[in-house]
N, C-alpha and C. Protein backbone atom coordinates (compact mmCIF):
# COMPACT_ATOMS: atom_id res chain seq x y z
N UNK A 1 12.58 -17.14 14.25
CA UNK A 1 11.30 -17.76 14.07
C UNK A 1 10.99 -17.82 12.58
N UNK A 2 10.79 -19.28 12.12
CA UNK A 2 10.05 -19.37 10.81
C UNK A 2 8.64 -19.07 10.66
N UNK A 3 8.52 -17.74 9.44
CA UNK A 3 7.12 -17.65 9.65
C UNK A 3 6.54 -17.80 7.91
N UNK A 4 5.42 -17.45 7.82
CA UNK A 4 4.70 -18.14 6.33
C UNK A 4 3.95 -16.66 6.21
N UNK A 5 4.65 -16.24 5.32
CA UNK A 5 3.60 -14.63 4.88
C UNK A 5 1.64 -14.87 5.01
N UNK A 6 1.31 -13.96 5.83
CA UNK A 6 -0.13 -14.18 6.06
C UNK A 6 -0.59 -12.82 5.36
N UNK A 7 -1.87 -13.06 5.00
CA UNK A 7 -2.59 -12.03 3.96
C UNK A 7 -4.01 -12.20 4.85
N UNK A 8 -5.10 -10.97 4.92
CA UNK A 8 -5.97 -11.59 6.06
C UNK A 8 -6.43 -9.71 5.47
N UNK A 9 -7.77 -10.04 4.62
CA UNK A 9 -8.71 -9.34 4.06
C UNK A 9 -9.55 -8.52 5.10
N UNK A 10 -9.43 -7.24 5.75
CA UNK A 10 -10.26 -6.65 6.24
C UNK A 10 -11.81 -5.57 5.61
N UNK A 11 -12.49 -5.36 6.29
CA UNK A 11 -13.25 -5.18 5.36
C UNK A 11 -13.00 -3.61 5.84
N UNK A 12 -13.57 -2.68 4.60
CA UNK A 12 -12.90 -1.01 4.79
C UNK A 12 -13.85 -0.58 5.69
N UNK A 13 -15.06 -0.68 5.48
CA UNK A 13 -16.76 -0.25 5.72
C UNK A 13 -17.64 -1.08 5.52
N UNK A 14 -18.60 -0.71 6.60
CA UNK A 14 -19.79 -2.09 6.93
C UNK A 14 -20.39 -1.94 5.35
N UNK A 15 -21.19 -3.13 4.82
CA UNK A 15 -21.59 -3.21 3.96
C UNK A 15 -23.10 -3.11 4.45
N UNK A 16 -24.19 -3.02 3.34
CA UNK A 16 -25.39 -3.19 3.93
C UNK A 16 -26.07 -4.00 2.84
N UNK A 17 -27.54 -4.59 3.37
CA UNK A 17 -27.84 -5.77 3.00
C UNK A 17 -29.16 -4.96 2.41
N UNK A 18 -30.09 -5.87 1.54
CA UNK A 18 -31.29 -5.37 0.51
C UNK A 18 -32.10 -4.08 1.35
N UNK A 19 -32.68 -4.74 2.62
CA UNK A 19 -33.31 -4.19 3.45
C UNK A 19 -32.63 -2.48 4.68
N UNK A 20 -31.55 -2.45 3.95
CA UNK A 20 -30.78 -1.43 4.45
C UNK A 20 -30.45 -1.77 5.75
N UNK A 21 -30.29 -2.70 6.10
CA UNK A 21 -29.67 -3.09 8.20
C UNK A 21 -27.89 -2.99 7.37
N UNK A 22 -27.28 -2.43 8.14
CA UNK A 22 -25.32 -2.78 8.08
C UNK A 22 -24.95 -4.10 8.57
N UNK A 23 -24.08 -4.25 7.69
CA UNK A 23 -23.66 -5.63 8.79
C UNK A 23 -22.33 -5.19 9.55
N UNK A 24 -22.35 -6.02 10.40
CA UNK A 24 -21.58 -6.06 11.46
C UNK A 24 -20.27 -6.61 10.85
N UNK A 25 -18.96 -5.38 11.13
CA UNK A 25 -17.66 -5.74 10.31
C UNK A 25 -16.95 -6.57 11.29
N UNK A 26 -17.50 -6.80 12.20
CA UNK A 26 -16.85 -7.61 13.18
C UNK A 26 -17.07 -9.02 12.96
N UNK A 27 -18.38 -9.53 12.24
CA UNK A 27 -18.73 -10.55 12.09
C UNK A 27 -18.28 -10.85 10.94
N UNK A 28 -18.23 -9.97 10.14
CA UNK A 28 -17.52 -10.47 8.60
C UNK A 28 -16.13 -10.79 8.57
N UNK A 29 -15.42 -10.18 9.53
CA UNK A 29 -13.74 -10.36 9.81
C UNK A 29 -13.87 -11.84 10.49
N UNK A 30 -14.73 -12.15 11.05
CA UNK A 30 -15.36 -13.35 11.90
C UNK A 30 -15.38 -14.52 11.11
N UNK A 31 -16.35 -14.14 10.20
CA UNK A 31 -16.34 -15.57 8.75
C UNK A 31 -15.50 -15.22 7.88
N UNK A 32 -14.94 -14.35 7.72
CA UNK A 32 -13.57 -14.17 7.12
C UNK A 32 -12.27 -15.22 7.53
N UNK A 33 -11.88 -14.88 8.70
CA UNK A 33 -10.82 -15.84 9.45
C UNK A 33 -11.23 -17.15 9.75
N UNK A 34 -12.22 -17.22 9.64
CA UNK A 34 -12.90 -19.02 10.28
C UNK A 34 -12.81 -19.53 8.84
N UNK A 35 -13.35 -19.20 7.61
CA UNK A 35 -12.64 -19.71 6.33
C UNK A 35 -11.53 -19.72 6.49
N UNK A 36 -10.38 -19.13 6.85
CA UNK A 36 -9.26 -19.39 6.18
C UNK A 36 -8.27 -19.94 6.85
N UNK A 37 -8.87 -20.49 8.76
CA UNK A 37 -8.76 -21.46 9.50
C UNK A 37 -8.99 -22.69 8.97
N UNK A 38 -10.40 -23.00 8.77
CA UNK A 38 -10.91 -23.98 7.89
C UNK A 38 -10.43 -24.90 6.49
N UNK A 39 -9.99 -23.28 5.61
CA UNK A 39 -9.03 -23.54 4.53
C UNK A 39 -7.64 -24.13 4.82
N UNK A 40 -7.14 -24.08 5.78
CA UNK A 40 -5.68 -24.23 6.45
C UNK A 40 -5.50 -25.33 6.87
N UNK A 41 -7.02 -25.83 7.52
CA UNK A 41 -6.98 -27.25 8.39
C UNK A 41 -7.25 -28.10 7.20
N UNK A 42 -7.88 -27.78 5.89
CA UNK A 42 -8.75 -29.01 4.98
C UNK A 42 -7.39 -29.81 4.58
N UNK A 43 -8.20 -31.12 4.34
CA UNK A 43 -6.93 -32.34 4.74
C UNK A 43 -6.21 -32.20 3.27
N UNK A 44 -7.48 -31.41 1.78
CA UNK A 44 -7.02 -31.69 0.96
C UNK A 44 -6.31 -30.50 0.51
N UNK A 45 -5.39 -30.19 1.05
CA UNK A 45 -4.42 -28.91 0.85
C UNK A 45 -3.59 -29.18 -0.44
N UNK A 46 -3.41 -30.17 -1.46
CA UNK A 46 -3.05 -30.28 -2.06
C UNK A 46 -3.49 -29.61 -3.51
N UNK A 47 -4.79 -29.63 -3.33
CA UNK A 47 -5.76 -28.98 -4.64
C UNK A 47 -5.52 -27.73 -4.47
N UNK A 48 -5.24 -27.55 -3.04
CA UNK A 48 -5.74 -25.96 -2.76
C UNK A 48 -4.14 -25.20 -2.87
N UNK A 49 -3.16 -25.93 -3.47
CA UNK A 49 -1.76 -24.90 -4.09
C UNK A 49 -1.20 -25.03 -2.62
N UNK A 50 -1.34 -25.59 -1.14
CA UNK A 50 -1.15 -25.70 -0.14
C UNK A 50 -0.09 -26.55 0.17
N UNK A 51 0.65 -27.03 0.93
CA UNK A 51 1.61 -28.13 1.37
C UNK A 51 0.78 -28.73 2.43
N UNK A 52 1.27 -30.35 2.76
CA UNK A 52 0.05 -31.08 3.71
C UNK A 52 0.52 -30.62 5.29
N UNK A 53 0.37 -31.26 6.34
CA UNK A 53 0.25 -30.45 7.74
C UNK A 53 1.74 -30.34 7.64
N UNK A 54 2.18 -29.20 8.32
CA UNK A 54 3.52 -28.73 8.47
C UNK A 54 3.93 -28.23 10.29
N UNK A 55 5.12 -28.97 10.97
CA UNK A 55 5.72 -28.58 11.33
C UNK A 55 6.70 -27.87 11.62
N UNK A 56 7.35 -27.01 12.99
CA UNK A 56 8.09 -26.24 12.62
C UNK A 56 8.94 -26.46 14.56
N UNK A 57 10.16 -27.09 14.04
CA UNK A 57 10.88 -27.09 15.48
C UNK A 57 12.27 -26.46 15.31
N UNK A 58 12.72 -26.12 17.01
CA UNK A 58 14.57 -25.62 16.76
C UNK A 58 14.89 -25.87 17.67
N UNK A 59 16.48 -26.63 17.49
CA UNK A 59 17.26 -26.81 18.47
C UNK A 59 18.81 -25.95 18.62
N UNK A 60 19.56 -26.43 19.15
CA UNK A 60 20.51 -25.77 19.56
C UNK A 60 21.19 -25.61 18.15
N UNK A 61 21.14 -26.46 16.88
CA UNK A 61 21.56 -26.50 15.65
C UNK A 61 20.94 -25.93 14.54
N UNK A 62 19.59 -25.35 14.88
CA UNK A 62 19.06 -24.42 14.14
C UNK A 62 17.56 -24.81 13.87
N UNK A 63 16.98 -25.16 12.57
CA UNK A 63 15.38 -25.22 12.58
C UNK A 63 15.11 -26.06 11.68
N UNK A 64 14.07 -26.67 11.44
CA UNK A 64 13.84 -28.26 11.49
C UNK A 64 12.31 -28.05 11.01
N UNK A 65 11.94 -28.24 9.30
CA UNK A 65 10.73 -28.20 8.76
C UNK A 65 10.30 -29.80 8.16
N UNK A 66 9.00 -30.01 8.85
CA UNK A 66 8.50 -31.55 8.67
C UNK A 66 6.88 -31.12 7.90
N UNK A 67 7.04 -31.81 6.60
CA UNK A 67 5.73 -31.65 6.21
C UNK A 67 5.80 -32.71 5.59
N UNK A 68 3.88 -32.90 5.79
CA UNK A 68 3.74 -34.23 4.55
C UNK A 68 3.03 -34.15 3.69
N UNK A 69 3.88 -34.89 2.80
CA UNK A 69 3.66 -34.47 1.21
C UNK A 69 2.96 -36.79 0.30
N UNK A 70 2.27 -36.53 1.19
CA UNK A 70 1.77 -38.02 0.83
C UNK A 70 1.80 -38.44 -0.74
N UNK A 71 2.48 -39.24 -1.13
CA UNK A 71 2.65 -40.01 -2.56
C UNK A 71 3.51 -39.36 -3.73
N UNK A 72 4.36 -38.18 -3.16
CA UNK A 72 5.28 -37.14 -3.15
C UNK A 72 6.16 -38.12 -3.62
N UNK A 73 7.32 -37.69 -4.36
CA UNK A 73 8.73 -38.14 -4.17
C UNK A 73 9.94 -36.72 -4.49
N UNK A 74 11.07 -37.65 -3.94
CA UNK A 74 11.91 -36.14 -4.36
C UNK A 74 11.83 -35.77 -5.69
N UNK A 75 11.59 -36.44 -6.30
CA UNK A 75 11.91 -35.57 -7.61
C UNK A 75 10.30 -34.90 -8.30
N UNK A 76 9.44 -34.72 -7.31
CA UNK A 76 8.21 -34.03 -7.38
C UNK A 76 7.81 -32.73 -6.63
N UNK A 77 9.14 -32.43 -5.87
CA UNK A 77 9.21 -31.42 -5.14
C UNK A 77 10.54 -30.75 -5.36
N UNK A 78 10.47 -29.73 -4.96
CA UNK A 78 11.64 -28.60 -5.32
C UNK A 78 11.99 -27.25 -4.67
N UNK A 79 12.70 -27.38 -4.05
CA UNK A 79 13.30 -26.27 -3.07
C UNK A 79 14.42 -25.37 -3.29
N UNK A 80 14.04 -24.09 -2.86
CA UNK A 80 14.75 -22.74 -3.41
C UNK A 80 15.12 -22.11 -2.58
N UNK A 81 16.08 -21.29 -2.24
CA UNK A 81 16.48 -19.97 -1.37
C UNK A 81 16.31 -19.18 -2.18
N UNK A 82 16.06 -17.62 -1.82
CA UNK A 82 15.81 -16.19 -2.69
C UNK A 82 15.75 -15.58 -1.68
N UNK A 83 17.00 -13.97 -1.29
CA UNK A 83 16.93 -12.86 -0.16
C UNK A 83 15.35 -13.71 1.20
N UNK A 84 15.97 -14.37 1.45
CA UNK A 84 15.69 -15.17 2.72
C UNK A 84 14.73 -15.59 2.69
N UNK A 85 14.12 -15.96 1.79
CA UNK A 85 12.63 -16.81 1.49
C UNK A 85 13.25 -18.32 1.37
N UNK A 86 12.61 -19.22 2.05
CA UNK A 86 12.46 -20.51 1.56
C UNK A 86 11.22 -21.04 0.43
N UNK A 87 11.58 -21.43 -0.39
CA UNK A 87 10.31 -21.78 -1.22
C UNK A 87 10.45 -23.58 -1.75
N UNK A 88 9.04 -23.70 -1.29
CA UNK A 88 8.41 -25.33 -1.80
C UNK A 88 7.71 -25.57 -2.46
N UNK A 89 8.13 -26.04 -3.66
CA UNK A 89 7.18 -25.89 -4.34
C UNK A 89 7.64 -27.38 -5.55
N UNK A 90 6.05 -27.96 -5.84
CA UNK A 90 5.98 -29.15 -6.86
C UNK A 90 4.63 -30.15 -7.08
N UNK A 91 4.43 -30.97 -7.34
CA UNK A 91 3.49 -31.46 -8.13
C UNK A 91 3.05 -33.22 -7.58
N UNK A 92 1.90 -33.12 -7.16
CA UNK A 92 1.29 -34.62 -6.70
C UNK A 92 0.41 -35.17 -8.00
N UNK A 93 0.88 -35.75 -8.29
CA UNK A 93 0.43 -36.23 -9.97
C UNK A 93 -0.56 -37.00 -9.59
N UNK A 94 -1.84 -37.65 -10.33
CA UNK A 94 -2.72 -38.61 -10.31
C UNK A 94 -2.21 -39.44 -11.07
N UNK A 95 -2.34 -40.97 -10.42
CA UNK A 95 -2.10 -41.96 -11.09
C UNK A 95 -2.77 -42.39 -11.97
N UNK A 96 -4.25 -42.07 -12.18
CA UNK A 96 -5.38 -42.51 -13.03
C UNK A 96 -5.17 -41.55 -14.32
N UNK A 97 -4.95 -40.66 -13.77
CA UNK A 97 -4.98 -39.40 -15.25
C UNK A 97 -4.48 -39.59 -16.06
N UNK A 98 -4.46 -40.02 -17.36
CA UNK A 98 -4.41 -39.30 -18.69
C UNK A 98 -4.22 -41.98 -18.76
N UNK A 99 -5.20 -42.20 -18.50
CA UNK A 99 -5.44 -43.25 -18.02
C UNK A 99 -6.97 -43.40 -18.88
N UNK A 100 -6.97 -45.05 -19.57
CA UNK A 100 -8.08 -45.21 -19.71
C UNK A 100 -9.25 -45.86 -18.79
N UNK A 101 -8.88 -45.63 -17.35
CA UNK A 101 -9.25 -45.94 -16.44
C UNK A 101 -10.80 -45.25 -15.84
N UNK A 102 -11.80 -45.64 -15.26
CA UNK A 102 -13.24 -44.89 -15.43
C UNK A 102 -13.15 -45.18 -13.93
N UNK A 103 -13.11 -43.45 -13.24
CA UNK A 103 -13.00 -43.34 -12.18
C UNK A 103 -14.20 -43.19 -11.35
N UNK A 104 -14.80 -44.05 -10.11
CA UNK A 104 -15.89 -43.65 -9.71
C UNK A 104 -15.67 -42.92 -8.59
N UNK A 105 -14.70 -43.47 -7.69
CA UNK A 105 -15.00 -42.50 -6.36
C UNK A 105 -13.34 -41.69 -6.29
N UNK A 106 -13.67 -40.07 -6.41
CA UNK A 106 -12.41 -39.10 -6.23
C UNK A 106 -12.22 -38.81 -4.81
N UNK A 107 -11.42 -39.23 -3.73
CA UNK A 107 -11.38 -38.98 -2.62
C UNK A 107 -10.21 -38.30 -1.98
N UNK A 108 -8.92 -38.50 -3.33
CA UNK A 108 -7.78 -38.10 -2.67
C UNK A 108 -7.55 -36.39 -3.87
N UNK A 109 -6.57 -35.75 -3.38
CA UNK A 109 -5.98 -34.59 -3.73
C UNK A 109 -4.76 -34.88 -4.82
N UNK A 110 -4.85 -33.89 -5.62
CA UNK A 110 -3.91 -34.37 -6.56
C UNK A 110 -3.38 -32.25 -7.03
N UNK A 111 -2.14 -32.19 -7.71
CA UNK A 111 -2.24 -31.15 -8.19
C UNK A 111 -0.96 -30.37 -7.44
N UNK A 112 -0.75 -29.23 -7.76
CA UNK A 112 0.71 -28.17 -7.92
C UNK A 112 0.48 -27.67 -6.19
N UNK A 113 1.55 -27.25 -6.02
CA UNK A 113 1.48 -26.66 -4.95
C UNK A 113 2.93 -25.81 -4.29
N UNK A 114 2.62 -24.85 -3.88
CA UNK A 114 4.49 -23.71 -3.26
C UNK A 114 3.87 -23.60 -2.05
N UNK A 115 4.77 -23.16 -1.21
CA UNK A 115 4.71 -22.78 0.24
C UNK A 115 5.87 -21.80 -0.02
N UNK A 116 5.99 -20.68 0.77
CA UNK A 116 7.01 -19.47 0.79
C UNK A 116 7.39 -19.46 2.35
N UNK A 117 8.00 -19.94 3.04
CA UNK A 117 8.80 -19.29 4.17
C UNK A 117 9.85 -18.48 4.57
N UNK A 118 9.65 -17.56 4.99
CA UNK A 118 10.76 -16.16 5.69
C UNK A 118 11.66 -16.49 6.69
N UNK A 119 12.67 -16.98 6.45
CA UNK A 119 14.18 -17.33 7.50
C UNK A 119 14.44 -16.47 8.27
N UNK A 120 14.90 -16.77 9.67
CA UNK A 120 15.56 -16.22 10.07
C UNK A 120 16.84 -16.28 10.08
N UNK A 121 17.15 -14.46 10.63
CA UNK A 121 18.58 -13.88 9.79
C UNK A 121 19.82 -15.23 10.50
N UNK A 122 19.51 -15.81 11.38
CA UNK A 122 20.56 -16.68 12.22
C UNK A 122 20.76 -18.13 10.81
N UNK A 123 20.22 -18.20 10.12
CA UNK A 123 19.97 -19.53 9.14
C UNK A 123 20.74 -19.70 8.14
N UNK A 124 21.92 -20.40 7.90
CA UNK A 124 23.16 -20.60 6.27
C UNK A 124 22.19 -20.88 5.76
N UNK A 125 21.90 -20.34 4.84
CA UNK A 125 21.02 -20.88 3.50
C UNK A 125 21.94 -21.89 2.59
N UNK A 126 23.02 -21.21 2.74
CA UNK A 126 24.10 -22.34 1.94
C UNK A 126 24.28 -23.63 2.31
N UNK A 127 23.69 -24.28 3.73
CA UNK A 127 23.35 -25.40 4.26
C UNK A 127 22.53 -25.91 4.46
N UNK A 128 21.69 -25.64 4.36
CA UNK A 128 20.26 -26.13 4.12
C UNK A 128 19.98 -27.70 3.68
N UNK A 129 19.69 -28.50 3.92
CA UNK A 129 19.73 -29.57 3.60
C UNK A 129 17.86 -30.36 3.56
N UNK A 130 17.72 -31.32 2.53
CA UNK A 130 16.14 -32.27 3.02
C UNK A 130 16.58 -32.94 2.70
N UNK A 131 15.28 -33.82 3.10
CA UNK A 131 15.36 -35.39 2.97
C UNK A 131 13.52 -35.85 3.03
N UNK A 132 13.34 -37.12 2.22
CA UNK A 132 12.04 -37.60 2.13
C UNK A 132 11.97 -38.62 2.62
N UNK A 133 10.86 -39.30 3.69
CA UNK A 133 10.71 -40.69 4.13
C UNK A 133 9.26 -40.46 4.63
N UNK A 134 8.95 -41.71 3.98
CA UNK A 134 7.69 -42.51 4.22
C UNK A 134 6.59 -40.72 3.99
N UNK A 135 6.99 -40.44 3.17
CA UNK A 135 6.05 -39.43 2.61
C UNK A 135 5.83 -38.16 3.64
N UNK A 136 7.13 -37.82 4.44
CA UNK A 136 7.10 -36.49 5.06
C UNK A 136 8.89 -36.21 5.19
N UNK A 137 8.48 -34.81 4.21
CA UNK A 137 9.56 -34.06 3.93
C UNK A 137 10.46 -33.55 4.92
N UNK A 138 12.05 -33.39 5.20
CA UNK A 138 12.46 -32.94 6.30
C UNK A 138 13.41 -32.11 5.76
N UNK A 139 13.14 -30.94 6.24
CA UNK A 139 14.35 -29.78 5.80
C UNK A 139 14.65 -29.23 7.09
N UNK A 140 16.38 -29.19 7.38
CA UNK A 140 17.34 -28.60 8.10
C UNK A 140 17.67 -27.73 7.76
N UNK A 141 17.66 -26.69 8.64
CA UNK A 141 17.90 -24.99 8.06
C UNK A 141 19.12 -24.94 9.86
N UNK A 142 20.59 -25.37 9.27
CA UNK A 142 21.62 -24.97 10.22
C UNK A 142 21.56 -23.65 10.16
N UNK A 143 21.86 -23.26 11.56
CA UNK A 143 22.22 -22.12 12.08
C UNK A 143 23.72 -21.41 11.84
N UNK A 144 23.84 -19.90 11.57
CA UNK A 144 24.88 -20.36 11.06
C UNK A 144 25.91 -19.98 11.62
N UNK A 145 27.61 -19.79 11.93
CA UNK A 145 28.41 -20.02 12.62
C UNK A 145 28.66 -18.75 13.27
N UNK A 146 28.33 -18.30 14.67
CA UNK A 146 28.70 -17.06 15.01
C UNK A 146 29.99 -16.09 15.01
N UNK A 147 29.67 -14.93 14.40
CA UNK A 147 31.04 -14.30 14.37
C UNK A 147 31.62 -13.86 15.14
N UNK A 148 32.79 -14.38 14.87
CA UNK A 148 33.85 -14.19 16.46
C UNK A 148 34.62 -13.27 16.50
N UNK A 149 34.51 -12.19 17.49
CA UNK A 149 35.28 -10.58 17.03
C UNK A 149 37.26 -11.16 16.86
N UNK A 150 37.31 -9.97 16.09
CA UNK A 150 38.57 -10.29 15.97
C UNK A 150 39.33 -9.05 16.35
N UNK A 151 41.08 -9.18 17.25
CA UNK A 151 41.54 -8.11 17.71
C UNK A 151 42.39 -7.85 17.02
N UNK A 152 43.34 -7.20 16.29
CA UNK A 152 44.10 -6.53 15.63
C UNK A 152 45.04 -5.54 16.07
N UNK A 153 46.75 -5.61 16.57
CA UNK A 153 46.62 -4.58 16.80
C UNK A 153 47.72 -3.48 16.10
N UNK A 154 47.53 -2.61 15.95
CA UNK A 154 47.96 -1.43 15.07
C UNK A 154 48.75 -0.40 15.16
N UNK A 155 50.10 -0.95 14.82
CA UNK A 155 51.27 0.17 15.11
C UNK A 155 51.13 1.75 14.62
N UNK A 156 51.47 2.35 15.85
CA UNK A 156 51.58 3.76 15.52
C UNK A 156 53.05 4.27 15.62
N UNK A 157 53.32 5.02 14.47
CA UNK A 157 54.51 5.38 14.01
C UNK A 157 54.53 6.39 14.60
N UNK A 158 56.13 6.96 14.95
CA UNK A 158 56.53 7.96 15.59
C UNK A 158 56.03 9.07 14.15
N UNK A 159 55.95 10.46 14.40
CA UNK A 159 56.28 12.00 13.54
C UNK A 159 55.48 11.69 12.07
């Protein structure tokens, strides 16, 4: 299973408010996680150092990462292996910027962004392969070739 390191802030001890009432650490873990649901779903994940919606499938050939990276090209993105991390990471440039162009309405996302994923141990990293179309990224993570015992067998000498 491909998974994405999660970080998820608990609180130590109730805090309390002017009037001395505690708050409820249950509710703060509450709007805690609903931000960072919220943060996860926002469309503009691009500002936010994020990659755009990401899939994650496997077949009999191993595992299969689809994300989109809208107005992306390959050579704006950049992919790494490191002790079993996958890492994504690169740059959605604005076309207007550094432009004498007088922008009125900002609607789209622009800006840097990595994603870190944790392989599983079944995955050649040495095969690994992507590809870009119509602005969603596809990386193949083959599985890799099972080892097949081997028998040997081993003369014993007389004395």
């Amino acid at each position: 299973m491909i998974t994405r390191p999660t970080i998820i802030a608990v609180p130590q001890r109730p805090s309390s408010s002017r009037d001395g009432r505690v708050a409820d650490p249950f509710a703060v873990l509450q709007r805690q996680v609903g931000r960072l649901i919220e943060d996860y779903r926002a469309p503009d994940t691009f500002g936010s150092g994020r990659l755009g919606a990401t899939d994650i499938t496997e077949d009999t050939s191993g595992y299969h990462i689809y994300i989109e990276v809208p107005g992306c090209s390959e050579k704006d993105i950049g992919l790494s292996t490191t002790n079993g991390v996958l890492t994504i990471s690169g740059e959605k440039k604005s076309p207007v910027a550094g432009t004498e162009q007088k922008q009125h309405v900002a609607g789209r996302s622009f800006g840097a962004f990595e994603e870190h994923f944790n392989l599983p141990e079944d995955v050649n990293p040495d095969a690994i392969v992507a590809s870009i179309k119509n602005g969603v990224l596809q990386i193949s993570l083959p599985r890799r070739e099972p080892v097949k015992p081997s028998e040997r067998r081993i003369e014993i000498k007389a004395g």
